[in-house]
Protein backbone atom coordinates (compact mmCIF):
# COMPACT_ATOMS: atom_id res chain seq x y z
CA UNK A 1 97.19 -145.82 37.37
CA UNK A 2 95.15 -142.73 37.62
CA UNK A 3 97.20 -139.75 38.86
CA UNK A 4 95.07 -136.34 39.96
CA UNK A 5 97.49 -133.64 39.10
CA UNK A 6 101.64 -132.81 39.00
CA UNK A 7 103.66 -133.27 41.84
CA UNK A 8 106.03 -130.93 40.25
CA UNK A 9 103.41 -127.83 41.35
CA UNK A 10 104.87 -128.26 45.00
CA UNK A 11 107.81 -126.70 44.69
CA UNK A 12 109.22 -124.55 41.73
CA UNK A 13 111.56 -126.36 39.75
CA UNK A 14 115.41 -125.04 39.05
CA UNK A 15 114.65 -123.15 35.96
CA UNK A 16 111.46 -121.80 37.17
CA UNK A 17 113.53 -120.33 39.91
CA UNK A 18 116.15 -118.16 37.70
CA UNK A 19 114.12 -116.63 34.66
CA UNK A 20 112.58 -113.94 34.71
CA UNK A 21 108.94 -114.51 36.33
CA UNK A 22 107.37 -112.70 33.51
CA UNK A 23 107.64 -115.81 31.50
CA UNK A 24 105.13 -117.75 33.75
CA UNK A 25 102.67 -114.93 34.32
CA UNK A 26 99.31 -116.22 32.78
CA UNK A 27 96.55 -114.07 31.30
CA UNK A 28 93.81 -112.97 33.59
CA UNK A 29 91.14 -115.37 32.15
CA UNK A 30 93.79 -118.51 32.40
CA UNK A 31 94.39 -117.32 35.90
CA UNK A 32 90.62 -117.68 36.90
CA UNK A 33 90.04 -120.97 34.99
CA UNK A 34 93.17 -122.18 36.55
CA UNK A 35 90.97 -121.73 40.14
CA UNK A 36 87.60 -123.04 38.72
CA UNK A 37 89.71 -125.92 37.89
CA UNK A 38 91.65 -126.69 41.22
CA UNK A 39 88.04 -127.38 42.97
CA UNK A 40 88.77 -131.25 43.66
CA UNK A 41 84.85 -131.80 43.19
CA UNK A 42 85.99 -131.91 39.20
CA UNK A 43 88.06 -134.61 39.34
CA UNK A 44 85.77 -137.32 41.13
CA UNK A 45 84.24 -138.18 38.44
CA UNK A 46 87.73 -139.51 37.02
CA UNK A 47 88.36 -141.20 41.00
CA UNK A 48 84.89 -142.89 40.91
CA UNK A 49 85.30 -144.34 36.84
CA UNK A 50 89.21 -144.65 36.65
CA UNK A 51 90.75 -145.08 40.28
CA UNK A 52 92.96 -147.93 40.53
CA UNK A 53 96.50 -148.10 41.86
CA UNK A 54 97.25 -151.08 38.60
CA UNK A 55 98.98 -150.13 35.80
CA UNK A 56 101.34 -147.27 33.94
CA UNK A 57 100.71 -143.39 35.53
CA UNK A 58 98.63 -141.67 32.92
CA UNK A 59 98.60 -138.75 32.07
CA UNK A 60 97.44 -136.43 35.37
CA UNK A 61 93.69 -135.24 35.08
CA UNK A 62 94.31 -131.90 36.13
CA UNK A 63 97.16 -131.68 32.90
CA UNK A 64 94.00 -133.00 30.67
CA UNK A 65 91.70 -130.66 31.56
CA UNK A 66 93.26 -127.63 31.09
CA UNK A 67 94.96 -129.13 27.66
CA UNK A 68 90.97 -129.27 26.37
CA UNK A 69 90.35 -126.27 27.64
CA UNK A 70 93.17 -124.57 25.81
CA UNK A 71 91.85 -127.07 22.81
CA UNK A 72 88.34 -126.15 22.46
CA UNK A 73 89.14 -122.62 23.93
CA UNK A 74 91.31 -121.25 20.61
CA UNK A 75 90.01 -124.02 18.33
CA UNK A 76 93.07 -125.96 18.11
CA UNK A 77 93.76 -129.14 16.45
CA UNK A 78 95.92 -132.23 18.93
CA UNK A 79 99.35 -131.48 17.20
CA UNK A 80 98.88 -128.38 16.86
CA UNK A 81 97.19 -128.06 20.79
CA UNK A 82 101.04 -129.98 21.74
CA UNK A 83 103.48 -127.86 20.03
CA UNK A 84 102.11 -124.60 21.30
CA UNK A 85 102.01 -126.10 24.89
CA UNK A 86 105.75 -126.93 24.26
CA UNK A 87 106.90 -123.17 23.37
CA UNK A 88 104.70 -121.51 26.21
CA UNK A 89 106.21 -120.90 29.56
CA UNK A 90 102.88 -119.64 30.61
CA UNK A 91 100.58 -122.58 29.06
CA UNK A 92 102.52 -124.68 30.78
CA UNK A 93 102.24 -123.74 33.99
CA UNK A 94 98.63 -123.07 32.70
CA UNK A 95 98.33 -127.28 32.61
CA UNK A 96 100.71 -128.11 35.49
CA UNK A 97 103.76 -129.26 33.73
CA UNK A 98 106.99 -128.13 34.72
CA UNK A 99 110.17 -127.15 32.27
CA UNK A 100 111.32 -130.69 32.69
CA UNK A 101 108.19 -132.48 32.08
CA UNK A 102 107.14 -133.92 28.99
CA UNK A 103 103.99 -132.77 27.55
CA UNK A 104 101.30 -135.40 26.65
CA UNK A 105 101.62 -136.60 23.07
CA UNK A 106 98.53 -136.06 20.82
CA UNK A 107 97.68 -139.10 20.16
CA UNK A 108 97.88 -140.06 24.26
CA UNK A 109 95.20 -136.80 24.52
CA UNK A 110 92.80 -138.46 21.72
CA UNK A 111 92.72 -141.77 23.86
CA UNK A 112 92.12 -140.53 26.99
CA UNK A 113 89.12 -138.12 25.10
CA UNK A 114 87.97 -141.48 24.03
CA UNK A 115 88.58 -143.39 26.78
CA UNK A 116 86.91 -140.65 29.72
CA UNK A 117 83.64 -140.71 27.38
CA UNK A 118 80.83 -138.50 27.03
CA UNK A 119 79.27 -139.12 30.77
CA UNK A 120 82.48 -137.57 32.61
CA UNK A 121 82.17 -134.61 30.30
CA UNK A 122 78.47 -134.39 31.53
CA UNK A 123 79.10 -134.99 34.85
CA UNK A 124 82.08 -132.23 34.44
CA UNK A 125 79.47 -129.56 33.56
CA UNK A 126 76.94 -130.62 36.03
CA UNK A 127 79.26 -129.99 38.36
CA UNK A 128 80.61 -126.80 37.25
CA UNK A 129 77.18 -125.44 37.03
CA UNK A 130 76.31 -126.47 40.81
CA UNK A 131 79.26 -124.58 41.69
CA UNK A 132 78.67 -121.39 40.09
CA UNK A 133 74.67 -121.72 42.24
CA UNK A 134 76.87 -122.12 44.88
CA UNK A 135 78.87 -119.28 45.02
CA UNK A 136 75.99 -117.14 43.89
CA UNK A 137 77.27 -116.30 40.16
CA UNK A 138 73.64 -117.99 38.96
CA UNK A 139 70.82 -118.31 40.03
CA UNK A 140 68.89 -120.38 37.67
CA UNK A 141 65.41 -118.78 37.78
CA UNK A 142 64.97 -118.27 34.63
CA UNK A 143 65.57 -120.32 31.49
CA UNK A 144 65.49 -119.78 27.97
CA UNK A 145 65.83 -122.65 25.46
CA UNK A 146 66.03 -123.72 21.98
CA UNK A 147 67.75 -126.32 19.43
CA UNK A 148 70.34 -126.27 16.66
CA UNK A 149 72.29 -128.38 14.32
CA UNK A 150 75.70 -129.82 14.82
CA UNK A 151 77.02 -131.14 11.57
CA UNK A 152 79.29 -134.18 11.12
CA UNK A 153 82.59 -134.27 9.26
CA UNK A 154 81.12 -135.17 6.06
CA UNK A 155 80.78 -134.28 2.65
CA UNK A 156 77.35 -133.66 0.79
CA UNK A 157 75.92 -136.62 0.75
CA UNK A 158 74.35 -138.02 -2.91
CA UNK A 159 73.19 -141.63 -3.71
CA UNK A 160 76.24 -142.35 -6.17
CA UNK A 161 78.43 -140.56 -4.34
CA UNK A 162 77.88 -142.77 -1.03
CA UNK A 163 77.90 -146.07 -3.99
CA UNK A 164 81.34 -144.81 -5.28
CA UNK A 165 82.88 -144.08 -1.35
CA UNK A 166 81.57 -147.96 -0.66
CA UNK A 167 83.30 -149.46 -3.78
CA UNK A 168 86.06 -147.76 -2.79
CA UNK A 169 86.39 -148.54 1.24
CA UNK A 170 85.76 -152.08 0.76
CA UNK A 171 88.17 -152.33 -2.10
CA UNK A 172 91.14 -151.06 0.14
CA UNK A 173 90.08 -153.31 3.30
CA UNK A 174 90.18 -156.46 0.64
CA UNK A 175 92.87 -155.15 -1.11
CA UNK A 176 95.14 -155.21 2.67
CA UNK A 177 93.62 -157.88 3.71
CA UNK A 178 94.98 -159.60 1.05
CA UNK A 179 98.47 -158.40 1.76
CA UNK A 180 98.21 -160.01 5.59
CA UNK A 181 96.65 -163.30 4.40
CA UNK A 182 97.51 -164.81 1.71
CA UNK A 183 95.78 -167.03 -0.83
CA UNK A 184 92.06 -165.25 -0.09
CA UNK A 185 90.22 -162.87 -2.49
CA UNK A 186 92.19 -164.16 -5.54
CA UNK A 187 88.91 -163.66 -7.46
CA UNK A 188 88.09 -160.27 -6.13
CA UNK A 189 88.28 -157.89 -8.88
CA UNK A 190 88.86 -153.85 -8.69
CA UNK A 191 86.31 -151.48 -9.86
CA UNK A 192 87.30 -148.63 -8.05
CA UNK A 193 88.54 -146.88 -11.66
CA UNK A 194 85.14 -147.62 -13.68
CA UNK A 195 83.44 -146.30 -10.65
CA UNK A 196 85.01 -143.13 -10.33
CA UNK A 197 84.70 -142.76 -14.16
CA UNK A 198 80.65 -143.23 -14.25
CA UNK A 199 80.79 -141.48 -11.24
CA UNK A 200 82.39 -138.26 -12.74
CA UNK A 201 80.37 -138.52 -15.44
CA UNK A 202 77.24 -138.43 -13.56
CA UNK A 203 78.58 -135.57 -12.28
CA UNK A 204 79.26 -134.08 -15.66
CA UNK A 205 75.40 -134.64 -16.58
CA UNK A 206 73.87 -133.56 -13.55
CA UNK A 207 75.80 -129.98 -13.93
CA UNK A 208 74.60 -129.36 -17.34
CA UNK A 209 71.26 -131.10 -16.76
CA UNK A 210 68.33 -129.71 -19.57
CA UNK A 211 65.45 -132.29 -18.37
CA UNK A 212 66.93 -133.93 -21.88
CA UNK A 213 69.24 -136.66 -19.93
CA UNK A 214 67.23 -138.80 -17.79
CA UNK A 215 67.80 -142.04 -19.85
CA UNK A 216 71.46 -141.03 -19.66
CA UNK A 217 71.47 -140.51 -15.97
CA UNK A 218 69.34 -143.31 -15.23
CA UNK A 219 71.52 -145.74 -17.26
CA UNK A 220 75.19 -144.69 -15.56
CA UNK A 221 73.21 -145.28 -12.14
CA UNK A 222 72.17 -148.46 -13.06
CA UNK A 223 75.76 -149.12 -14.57
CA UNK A 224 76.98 -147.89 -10.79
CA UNK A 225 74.26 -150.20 -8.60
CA UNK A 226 74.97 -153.23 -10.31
CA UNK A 227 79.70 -152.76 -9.93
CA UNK A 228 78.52 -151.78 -6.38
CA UNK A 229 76.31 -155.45 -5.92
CA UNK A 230 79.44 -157.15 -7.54
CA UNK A 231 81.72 -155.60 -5.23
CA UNK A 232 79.49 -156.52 -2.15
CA UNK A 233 79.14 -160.57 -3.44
CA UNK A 234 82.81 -160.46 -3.98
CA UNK A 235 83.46 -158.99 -0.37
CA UNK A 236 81.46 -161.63 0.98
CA UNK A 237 83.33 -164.14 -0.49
CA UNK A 238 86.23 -162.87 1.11
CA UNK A 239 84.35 -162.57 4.49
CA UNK A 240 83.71 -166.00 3.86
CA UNK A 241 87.28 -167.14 3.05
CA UNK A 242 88.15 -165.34 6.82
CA UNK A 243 86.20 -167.25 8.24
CA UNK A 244 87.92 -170.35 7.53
CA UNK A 245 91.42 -169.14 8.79
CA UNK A 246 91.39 -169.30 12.64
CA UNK A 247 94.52 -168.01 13.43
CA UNK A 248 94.26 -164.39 12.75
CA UNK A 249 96.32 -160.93 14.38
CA UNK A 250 94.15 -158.20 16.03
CA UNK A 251 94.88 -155.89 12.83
CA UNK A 252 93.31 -158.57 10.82
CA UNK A 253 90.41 -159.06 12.98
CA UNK A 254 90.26 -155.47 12.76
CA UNK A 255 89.84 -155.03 9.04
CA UNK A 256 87.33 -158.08 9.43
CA UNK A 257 85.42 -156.46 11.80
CA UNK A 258 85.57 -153.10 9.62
CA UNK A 259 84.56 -154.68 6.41
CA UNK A 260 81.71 -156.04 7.49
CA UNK A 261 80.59 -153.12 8.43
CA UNK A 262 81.21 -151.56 5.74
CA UNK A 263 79.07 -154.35 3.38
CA UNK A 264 76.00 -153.91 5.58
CA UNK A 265 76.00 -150.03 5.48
CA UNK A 266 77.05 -150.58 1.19
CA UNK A 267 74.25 -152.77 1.18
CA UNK A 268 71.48 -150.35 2.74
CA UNK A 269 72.63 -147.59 0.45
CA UNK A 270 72.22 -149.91 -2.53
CA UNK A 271 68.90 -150.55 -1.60
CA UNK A 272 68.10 -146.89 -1.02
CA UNK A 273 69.26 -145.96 -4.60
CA UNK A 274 66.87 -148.57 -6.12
CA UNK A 275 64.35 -147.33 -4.37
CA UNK A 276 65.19 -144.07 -5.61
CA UNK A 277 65.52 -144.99 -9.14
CA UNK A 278 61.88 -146.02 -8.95
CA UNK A 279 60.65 -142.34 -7.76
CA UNK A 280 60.99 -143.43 -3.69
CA UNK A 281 62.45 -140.48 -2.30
CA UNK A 282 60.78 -140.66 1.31
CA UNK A 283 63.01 -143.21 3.52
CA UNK A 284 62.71 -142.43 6.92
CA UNK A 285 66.17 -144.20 7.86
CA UNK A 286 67.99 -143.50 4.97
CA UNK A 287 71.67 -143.18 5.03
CA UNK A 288 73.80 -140.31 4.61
CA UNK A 289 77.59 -141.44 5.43
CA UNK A 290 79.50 -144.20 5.67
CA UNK A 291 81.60 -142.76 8.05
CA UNK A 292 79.02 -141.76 10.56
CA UNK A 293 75.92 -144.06 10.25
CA UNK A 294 74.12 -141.85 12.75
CA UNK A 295 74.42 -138.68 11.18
CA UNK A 296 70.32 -137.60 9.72
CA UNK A 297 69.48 -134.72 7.56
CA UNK A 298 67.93 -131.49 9.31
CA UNK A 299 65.76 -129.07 8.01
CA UNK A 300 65.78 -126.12 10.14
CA UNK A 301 64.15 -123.73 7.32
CA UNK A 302 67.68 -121.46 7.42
CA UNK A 303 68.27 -119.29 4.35
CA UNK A 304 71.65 -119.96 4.43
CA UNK A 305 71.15 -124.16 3.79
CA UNK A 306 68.00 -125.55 3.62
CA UNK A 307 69.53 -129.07 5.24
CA UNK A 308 71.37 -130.10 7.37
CA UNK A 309 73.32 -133.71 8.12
CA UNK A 310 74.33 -133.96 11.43
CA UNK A 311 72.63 -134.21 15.23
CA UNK A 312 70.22 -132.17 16.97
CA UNK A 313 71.58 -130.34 19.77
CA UNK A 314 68.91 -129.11 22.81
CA UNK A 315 70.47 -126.58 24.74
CA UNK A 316 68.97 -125.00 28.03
CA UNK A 317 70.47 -121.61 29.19
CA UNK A 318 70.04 -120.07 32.45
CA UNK A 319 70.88 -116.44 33.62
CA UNK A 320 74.10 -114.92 32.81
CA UNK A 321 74.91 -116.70 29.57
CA UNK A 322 75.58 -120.09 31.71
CA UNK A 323 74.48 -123.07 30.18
CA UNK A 324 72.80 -125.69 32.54
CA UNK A 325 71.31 -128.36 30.67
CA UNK A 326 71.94 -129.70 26.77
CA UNK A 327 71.20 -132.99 25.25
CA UNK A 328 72.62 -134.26 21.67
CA UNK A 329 69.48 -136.22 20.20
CA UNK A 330 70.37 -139.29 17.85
CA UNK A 331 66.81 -138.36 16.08
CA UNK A 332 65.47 -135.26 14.42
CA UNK A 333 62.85 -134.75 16.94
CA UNK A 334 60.38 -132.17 17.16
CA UNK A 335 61.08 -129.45 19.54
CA UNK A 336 57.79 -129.64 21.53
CA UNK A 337 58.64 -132.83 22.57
CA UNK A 338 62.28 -131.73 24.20
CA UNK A 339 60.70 -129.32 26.49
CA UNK A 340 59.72 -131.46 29.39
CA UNK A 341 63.06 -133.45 29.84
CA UNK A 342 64.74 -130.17 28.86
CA UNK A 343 63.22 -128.64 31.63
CA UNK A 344 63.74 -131.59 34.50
CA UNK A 345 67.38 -131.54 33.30
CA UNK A 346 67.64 -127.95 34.50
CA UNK A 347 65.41 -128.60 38.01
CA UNK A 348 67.94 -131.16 38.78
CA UNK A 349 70.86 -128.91 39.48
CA UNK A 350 68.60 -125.69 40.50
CA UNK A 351 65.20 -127.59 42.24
CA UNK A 352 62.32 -125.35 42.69
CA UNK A 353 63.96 -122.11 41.83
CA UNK A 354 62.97 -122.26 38.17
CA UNK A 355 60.48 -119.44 37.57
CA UNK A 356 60.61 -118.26 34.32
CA UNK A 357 60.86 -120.14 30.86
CA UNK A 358 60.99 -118.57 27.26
CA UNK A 359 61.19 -120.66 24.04
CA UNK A 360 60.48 -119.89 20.55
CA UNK A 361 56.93 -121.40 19.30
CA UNK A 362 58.30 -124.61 18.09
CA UNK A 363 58.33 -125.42 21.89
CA UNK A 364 54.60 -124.46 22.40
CA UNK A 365 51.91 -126.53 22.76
CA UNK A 366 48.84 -126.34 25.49
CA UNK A 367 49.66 -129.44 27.37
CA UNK A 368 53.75 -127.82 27.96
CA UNK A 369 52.42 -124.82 29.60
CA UNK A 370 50.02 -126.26 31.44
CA UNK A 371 52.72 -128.88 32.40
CA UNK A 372 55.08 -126.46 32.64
CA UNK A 373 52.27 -124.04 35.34
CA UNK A 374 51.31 -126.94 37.65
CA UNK A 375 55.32 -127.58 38.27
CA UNK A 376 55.62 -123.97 39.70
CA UNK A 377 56.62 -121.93 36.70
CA UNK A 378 54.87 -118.94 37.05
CA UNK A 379 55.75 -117.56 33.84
CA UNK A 380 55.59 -119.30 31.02
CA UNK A 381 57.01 -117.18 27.37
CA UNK A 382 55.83 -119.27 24.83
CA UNK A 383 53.85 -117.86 21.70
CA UNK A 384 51.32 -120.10 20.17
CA UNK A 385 51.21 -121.42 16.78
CA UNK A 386 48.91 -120.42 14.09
CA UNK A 387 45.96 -117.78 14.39
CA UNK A 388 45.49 -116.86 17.75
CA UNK A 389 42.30 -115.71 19.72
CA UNK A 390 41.88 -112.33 20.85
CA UNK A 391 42.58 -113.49 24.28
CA UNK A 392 45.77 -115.04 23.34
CA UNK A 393 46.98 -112.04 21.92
CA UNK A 394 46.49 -110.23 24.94
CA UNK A 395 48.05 -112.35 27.05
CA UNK A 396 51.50 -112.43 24.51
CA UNK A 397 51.34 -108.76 24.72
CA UNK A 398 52.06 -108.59 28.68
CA UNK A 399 55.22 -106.42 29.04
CA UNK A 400 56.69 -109.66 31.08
CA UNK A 401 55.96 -112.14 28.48
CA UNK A 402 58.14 -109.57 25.64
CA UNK A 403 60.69 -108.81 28.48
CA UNK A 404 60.89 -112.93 28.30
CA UNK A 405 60.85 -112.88 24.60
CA UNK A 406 64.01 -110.63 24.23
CA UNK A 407 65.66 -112.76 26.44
CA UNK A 408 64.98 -115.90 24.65
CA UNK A 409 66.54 -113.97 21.22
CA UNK A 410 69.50 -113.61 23.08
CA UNK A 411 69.62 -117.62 22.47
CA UNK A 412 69.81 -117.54 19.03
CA UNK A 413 73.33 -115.05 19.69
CA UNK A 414 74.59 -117.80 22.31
CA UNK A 415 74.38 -120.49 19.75
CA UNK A 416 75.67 -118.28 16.90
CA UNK A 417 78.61 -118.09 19.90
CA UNK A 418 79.11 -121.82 20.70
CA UNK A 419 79.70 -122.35 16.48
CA UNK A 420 82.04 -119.77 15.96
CA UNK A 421 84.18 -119.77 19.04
CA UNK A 422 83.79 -123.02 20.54
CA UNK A 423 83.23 -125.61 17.52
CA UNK A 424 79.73 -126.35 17.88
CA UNK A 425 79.49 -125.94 14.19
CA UNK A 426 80.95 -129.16 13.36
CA UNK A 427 82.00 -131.79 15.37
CA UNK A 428 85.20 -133.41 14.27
CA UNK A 429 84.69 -136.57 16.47
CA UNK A 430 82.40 -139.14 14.70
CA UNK A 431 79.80 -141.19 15.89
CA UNK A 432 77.13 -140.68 18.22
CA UNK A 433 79.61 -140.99 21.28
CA UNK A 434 82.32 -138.84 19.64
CA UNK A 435 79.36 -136.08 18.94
CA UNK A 436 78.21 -136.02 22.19
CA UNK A 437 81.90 -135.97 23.69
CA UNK A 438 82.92 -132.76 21.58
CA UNK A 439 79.71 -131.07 22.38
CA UNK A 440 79.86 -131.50 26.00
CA UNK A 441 84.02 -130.57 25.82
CA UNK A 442 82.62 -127.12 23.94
CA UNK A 443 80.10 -126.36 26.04
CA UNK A 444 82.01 -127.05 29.32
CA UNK A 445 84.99 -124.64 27.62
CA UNK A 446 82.01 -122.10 27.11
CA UNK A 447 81.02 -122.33 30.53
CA UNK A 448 84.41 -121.47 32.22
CA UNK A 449 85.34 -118.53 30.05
CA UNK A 450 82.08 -117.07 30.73
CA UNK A 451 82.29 -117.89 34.42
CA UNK A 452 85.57 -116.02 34.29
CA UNK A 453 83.53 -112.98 32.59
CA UNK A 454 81.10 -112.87 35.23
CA UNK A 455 82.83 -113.60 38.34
């Protein structure tokens, strides 16, 4: 059963009453989020998805909202997140929870993350943003934009390395599998300790590499692709043995479920390594984690790393350092094709008011800006790509197309911002729905501590 907030917040409890009120008295910026929160527009998006009178209470929204907040707000993990709600008289009455009341378990918080999904956080932003235009705080006529890399919770990715993590996954799903049913996989046979041995010594060879060891490297790989093809015929077998058993628990239709998966993505990423081997290194789909299949390498020409293995973010900022409009991309696609639906994302919530848009020339190309004129943008900051004409140039050097340019480098400082403070630099959640539900969390966090700056 869906509950909305605390009934508790009525009326003070006992303990409330006799110690000293200085204990409860929350910061000024959790005092003004605590307000932004209360509007009851935020929590129909939880009445519309979850409201039914069946079932346990959960947790109350109004409890889980200001838990993320707190969460994404000082970069906290869920245990961690718990306890200091626990030993704070003032984060607690921060989230709505009396002396007496439990606070949510972490585990309770990662299911309802899960279980709300990356739409409500959407919608949650959406409607923060409309009421912020409302009251006057934006008011969204101008908009700068630009794109940046969120990175999944993986290591480096490397063709052996990905063999040797598959040998090793599906070896422990058999290998418990086993324990829960017995008499299957009796002729499955562990490699996972002459894997990790060519593995390391691949390792060892590529460190000290001269040019001199290429029939040494291309020998252990070999040695490598051909355990990890054994390992996938022998995991079928098993599948197949499953298969035969029909009365099975959830956790072992679980692992089922989770080995399979496991010998299709094995599979792809032996068949990347051949191709590899034989001097292929252009595969448009090609795999770079188990763990998160959707995960692609970036290569946003940085200094600091050349790529990048994550999602591309879009992210649309309007005036005052609010951000109306992002979108987290399951393909690396070029920027000058985000403009258009980055744009119309932003119109939806502001409708004609839009006026002024700057991006970086990644965004430009002659059929944006024109798109971008005849839709009532009367000032398009956009510098063109490659040599320009001497009419171009003139045009770029209008003191309101700079004015626009220095407010579109202010971007780059916003995102710079969002990965330090509010964990856009890697998302922790895998998966392209946990990606998108830890962006939007971060971004929503941004937008009511700088809605607390501004007010």
């Amino acid at each position: 059963m869906l509950r909305l907030d605390n009934n508790s917040q009525e009326q003070p409890s006992f303990w409330e009453s006799v110690l000293p009120p200085e204990l409860f008295q929350m910061n000024e910026e959790l005092t003004q989020v605590d307000k932004l929160l209360s509007d009851e527009r935020l929590l129909t998006p939880f009445q519309q998805k979850f409201g039914t009178s069946m079932g346990r209470p959960t947790t109350a929204v109004a409890t889980y909202l200001r838990m993320m907040y707190l969460k994404y707000r000082y970069q906290l993990g869920y245990e961690v997140l718990v306890k200091e709600v626990k030993d704070s008289f003032a984060w607690r009455r921060f989230c709505h929870l009396s002396l007496e009341e439990r606070v949510p378990e972490s585990t309770t918080l990662i299911k309802l993350t899960h279980k709300y999904g990356e739409e409500t956080v959407k919608t949650l932003n959406e409607i923060l943003v409309l009421k912020l235009k409302e009251s006057k705080v934006v008011r969204g006529k101008k908009l700068r934009i630009d794109t940046t890399v969120v990175e999944s919770d993986i290591h480096y990715p490397t063709d052996t390395g990905l063999l040797n993590d598959g040998i090793r996954v599906i070896t422990r799903a058999v290998t418990k599998l086993k324990k829960l049913v017995p008499g299957i996989g009796s002729r499955f046979v562990k490699h996972t300790r002459k894997a990790k041995k060519l593995y390391l010594r691949l390792v060892k060879v590529m460190k000290g590499r001269t040019g001199k060891d290429e029939k040494a490297l291309k020998e252990t790989r070999d040695k490598l692709v051909k355990i990890s093809e054994k390992v996938i015929a022998d995991g079928q077998t098993v599948q197949a043995e499953l298969e035969q058993h029909r009365e099975k628990s959830s956790t072992v239709k679980g692992l089922t479920k989770r080995l399979g998966n496991w010998l299709e993505a094995v599979e792809k990423i032996v068949g990347q390594t051949k191709e590899v081997i034989r001097g292929n290194r252009h595969l448009p789909r090609r795999l770079v984690s188990l763990f998160d299949i959707g995960a692609r390498p970036i290569r946003k020409g940085k200094a600091r790393i050349d790529t990048e293995f994550g999602r591309k973010v879009f992210i649309g900022e309007t005036d005052h350092g609010i951000i109306s409009t992002y979108e987290v991309l399951a393909e690396n696609l070029a920027d000058v094709t985000l403009l258009q639906s980055g744009v119309k994302g932003h119109r939806r919530l502001f409708r004609k008011r839009l006026k002024a848009v700057a991006g970086d020339r990644g965004f430009y190309s002659k059929a944006n800006e024109e798109w971008l004129q005849d839709t009532g943008v009367r000032q398009v900051s956009i510098p063109a790509r490659g040599k320009t004409s001497a009419e171009r140039r003139t045009y770029q050097r209008q003191s309101w197309f700079r004015r626009l340019q220095r407010f579109r480098a202010g971007g780059e400082a916003k995102i710079s911002l969002l990965k330090r403070k509010f964990g856009l630099r890697r998302s922790l959640m895998r998966g392209d729905a946990g990606t998108k539900i830890w962006v939007g969390q971060g971004i929503f966090t941004h937008n009511l501590w700088q809605a607390t700056r501004i007010a």
